[in-house]
N, C-alpha and C. Protein backbone atom coordinates (compact mmCIF):
# COMPACT_ATOMS: atom_id res chain seq x y z
N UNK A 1 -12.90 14.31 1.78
CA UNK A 1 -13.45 12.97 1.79
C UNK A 1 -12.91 12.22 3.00
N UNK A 2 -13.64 11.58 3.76
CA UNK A 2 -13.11 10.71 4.78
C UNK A 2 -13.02 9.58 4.67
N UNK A 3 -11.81 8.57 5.26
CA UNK A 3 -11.42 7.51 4.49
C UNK A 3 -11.69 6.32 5.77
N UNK A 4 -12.62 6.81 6.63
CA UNK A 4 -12.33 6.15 7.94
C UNK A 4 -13.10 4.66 7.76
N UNK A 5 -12.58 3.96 8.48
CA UNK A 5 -12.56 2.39 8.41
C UNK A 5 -11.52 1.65 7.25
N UNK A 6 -11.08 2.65 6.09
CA UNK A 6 -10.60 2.10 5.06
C UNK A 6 -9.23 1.73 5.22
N UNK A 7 -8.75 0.98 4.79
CA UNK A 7 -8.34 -0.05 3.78
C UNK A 7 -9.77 -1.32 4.53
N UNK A 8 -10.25 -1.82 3.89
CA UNK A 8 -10.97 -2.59 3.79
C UNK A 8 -11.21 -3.90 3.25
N UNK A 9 -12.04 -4.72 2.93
CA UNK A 9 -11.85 -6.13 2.05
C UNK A 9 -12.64 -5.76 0.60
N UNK A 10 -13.24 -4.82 0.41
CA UNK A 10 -13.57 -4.08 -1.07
C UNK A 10 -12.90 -2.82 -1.19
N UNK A 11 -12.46 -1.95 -0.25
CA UNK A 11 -11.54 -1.01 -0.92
C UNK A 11 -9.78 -0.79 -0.26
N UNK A 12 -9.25 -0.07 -0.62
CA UNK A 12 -7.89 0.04 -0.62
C UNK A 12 -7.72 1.63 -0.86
N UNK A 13 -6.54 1.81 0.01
CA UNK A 13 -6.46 3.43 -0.35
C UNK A 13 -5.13 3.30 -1.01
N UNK A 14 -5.14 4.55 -2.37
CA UNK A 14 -3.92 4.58 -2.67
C UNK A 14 -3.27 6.29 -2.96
N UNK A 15 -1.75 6.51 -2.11
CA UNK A 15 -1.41 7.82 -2.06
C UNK A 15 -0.04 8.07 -2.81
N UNK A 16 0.65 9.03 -2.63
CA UNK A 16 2.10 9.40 -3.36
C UNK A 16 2.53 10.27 -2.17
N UNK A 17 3.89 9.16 -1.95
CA UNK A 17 5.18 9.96 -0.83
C UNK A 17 5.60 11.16 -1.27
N UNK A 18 6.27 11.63 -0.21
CA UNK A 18 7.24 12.98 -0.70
C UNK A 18 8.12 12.93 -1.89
N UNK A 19 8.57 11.19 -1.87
CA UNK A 19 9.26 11.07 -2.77
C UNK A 19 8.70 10.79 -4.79
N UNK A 20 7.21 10.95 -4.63
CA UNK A 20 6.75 10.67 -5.91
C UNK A 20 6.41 8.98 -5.74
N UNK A 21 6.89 8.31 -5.06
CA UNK A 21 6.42 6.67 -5.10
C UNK A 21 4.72 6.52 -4.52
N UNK A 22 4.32 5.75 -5.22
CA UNK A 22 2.92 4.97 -5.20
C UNK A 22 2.94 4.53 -3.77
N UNK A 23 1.87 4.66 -3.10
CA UNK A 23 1.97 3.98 -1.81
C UNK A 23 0.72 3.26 -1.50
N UNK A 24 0.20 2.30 -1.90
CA UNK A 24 -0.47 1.59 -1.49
C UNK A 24 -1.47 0.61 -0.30
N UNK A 25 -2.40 1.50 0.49
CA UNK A 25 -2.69 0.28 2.08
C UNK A 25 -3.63 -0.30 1.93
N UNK A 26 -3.47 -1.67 2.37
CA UNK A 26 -4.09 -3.02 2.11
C UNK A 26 -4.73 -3.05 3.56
N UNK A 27 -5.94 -3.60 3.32
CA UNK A 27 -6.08 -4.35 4.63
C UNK A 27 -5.43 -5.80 4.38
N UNK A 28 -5.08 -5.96 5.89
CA UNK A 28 -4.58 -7.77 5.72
C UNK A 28 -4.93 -7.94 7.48
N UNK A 29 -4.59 -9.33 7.00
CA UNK A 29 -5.23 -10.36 8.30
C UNK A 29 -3.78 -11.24 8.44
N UNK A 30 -3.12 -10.81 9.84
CA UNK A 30 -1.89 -11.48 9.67
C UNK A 30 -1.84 -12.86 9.84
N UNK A 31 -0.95 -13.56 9.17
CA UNK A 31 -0.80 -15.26 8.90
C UNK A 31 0.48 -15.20 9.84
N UNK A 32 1.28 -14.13 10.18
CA UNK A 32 2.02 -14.41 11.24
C UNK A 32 2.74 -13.27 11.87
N UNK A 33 3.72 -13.11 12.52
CA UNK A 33 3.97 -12.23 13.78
C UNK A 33 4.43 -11.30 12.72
N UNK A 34 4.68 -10.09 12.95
CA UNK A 34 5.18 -9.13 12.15
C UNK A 34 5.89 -7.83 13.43
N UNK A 35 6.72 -7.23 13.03
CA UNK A 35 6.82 -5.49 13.87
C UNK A 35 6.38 -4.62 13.01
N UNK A 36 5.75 -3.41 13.49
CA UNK A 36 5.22 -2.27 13.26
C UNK A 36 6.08 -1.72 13.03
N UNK A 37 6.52 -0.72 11.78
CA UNK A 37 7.39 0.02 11.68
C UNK A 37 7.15 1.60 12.74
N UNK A 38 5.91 1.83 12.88
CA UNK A 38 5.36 3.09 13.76
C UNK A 38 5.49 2.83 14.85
N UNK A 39 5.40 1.57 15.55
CA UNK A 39 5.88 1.48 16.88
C UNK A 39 6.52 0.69 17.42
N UNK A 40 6.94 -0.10 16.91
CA UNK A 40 7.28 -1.12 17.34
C UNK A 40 7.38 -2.28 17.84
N UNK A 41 6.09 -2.43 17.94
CA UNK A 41 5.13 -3.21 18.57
C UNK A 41 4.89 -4.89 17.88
N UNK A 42 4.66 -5.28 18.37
CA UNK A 42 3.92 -6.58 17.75
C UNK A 42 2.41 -6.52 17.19
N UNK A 43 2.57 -6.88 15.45
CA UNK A 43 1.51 -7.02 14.76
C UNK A 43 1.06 -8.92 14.72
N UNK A 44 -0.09 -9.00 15.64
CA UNK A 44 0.21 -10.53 16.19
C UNK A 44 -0.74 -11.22 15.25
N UNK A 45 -0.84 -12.65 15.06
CA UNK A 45 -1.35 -13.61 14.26
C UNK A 45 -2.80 -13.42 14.31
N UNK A 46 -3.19 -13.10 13.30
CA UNK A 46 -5.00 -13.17 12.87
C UNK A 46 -5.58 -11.46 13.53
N UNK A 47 -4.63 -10.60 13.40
CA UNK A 47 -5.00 -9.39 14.03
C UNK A 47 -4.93 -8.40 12.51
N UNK A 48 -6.06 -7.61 12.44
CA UNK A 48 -6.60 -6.75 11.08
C UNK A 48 -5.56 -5.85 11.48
N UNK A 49 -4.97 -5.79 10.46
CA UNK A 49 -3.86 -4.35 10.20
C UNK A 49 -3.77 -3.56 8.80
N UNK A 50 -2.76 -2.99 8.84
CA UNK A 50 -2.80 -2.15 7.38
C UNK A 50 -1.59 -2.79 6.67
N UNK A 51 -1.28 -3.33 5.08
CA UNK A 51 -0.13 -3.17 4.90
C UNK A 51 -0.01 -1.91 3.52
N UNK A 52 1.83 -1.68 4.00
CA UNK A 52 1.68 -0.25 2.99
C UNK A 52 2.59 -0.89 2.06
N UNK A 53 2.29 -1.33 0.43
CA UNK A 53 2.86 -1.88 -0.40
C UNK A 53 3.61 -0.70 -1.16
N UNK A 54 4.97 0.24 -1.02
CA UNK A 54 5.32 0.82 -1.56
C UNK A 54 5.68 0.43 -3.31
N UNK A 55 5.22 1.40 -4.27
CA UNK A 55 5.65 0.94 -5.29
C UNK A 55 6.66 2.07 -6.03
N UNK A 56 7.91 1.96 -5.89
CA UNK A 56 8.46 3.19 -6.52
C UNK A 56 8.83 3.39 -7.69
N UNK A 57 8.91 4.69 -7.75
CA UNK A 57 8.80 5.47 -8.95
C UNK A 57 9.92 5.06 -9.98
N UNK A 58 11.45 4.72 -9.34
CA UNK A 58 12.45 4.35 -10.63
C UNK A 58 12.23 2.61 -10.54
N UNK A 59 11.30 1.93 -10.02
CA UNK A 59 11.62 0.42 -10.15
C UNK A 59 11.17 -0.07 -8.89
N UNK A 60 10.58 -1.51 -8.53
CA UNK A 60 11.11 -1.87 -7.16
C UNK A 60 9.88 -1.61 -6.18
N UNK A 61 9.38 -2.43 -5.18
CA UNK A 61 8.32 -2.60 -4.46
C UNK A 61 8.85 -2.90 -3.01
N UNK A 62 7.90 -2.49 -1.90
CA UNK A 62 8.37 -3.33 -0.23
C UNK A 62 7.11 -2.84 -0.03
N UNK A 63 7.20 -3.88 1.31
CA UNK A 63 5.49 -3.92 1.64
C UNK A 63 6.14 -3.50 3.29
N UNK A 64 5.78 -3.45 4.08
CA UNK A 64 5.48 -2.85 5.25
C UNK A 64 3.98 -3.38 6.20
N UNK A 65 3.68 -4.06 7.21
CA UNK A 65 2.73 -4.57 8.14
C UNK A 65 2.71 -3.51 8.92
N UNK A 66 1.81 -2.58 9.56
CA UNK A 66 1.28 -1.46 10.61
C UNK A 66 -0.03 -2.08 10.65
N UNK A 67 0.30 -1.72 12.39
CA UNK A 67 -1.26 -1.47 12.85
C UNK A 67 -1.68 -0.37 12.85
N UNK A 68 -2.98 -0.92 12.21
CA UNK A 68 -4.51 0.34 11.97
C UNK A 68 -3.83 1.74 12.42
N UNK A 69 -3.60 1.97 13.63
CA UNK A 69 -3.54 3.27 14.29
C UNK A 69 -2.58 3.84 14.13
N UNK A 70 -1.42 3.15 14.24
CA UNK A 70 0.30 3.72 13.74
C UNK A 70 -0.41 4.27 12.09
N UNK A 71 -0.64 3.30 11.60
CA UNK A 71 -0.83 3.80 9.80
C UNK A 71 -1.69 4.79 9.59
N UNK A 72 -2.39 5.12 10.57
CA UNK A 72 -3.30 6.40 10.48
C UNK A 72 -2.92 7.52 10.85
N UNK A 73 -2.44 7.38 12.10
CA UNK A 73 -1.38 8.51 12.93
C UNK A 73 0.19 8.65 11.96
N UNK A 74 0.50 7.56 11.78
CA UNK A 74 2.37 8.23 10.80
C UNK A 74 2.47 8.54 9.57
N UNK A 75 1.79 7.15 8.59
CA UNK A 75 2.24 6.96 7.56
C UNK A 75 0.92 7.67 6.69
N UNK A 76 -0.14 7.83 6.78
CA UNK A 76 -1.38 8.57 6.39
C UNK A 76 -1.43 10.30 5.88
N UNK A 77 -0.93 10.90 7.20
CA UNK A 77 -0.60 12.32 6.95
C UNK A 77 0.65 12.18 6.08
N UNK A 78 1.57 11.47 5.85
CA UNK A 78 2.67 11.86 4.57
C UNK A 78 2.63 12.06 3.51
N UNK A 79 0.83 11.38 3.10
CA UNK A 79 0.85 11.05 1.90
C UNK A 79 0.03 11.99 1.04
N UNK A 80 -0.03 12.16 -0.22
CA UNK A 80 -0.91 13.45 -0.86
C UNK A 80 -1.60 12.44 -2.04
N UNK A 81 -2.86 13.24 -2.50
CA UNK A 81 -3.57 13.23 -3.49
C UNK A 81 -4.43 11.48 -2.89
N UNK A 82 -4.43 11.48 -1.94
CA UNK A 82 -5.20 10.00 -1.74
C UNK A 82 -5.96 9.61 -2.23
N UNK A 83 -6.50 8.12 -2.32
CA UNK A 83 -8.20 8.07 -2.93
C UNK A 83 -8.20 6.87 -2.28
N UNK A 84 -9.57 6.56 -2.47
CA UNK A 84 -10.03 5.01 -2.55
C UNK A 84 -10.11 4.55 -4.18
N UNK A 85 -9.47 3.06 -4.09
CA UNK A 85 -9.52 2.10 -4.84
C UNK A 85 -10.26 0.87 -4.78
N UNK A 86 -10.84 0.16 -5.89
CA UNK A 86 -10.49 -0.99 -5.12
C UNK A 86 -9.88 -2.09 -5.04
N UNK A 87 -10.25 -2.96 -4.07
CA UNK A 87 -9.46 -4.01 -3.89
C UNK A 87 -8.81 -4.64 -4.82
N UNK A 88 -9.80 -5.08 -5.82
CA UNK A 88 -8.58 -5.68 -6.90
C UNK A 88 -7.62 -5.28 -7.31
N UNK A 89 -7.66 -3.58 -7.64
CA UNK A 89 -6.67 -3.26 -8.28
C UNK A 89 -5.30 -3.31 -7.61
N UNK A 90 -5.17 -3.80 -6.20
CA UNK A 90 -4.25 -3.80 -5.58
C UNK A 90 -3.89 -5.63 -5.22
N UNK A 91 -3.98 -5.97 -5.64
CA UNK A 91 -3.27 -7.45 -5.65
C UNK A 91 -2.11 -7.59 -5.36
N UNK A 92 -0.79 -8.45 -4.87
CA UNK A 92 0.18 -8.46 -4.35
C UNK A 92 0.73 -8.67 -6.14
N UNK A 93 0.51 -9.38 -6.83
CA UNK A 93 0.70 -9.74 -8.12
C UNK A 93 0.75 -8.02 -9.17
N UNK A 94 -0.44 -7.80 -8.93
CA UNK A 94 -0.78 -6.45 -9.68
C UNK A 94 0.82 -5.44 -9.37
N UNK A 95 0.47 -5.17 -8.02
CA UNK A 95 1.61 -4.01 -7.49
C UNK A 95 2.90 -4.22 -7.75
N UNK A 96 3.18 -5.74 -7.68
CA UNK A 96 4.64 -5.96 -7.83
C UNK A 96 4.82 -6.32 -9.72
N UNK A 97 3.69 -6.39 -10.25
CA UNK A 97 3.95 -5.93 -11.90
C UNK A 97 4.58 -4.37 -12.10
N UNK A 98 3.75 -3.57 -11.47
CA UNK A 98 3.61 -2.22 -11.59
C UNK A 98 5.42 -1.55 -11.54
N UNK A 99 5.85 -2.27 -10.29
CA UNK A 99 7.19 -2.01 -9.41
C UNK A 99 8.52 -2.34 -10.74
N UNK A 100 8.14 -3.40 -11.66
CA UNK A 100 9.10 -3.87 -12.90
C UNK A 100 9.25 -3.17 -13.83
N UNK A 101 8.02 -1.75 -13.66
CA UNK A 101 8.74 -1.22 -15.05
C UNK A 101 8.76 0.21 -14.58
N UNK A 102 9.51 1.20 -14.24
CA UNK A 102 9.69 2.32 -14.23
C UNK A 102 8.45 3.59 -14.65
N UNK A 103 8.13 4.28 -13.90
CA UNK A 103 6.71 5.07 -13.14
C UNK A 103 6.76 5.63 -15.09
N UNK A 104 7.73 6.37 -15.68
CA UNK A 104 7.12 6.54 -16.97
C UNK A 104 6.56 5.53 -17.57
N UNK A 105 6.74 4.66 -17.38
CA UNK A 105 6.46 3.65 -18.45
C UNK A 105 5.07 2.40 -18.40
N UNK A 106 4.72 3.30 -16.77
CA UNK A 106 3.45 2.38 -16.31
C UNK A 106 2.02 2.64 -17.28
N UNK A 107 1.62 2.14 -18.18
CA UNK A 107 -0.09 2.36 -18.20
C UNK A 107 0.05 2.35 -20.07
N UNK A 108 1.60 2.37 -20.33
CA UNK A 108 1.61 1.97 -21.45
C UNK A 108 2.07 1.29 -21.98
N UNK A 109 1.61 0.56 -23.03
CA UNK A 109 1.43 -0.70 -23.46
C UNK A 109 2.36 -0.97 -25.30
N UNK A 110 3.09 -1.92 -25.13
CA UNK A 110 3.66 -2.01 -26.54
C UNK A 110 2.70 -2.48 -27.50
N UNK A 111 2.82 -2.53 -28.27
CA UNK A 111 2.15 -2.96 -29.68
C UNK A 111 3.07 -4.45 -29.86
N UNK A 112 1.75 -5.23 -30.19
CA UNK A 112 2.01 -6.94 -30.30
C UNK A 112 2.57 -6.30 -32.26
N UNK A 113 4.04 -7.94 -32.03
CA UNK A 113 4.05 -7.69 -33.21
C UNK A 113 3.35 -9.04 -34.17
């Protein structure tokens, strides 16, 4: 499947690190200066980039700003079992719920008493 143009404003790709953590890329539209972790570079104000919202597996979330091409070229090939999502399901709100409760314990739900 080819994922090209994606992360998008209706979809989102989502993969799993070497390490088993959720890895999440957003498109975003920067509100302000950021560095590229792939190059180093300046990710500059109102410029379309990728962000990679890590969500890991024992607890705990970080987000990461790359441009398009670094995130395609570095952080892309690391990742396995990819897909497209979409957008909603990746909300800054959503992911950082996800990050509070430990990867067993995601998708299930207690019983109201």
């Amino acid at each position: 499947m080819s994922f090209e143009g994606l992360p998008n404003s209706r979809q989102s790709l989502l993969g799993i690190s070497h390490e088993g953590d959720e890895v999440w890329l957003i498109r975003g539209i920067s509100q302000k200066q950021y560095t590229c972790p792939g190059c180093y570079g300046d990710v500059e104000i109102g410029e379309d980039h990728v962000i990679a919202q890590t969500v890991m597996k024992l607890g705990g979330t970080e987000h990461r700003h790359w441009h398009r091409g670094c995130a395609k070229r570095i952080l892309e090939p690391g990742l396995s079992r990819v897909k497209a999502v979409s957008s909603r399901e990746s909300g800054r709100s959503k992911l950082e719920s996800r990050g509070r409760r430990p990867a067993g314990k995601r998708g299930r739900r207690t019983p109201r008493r």
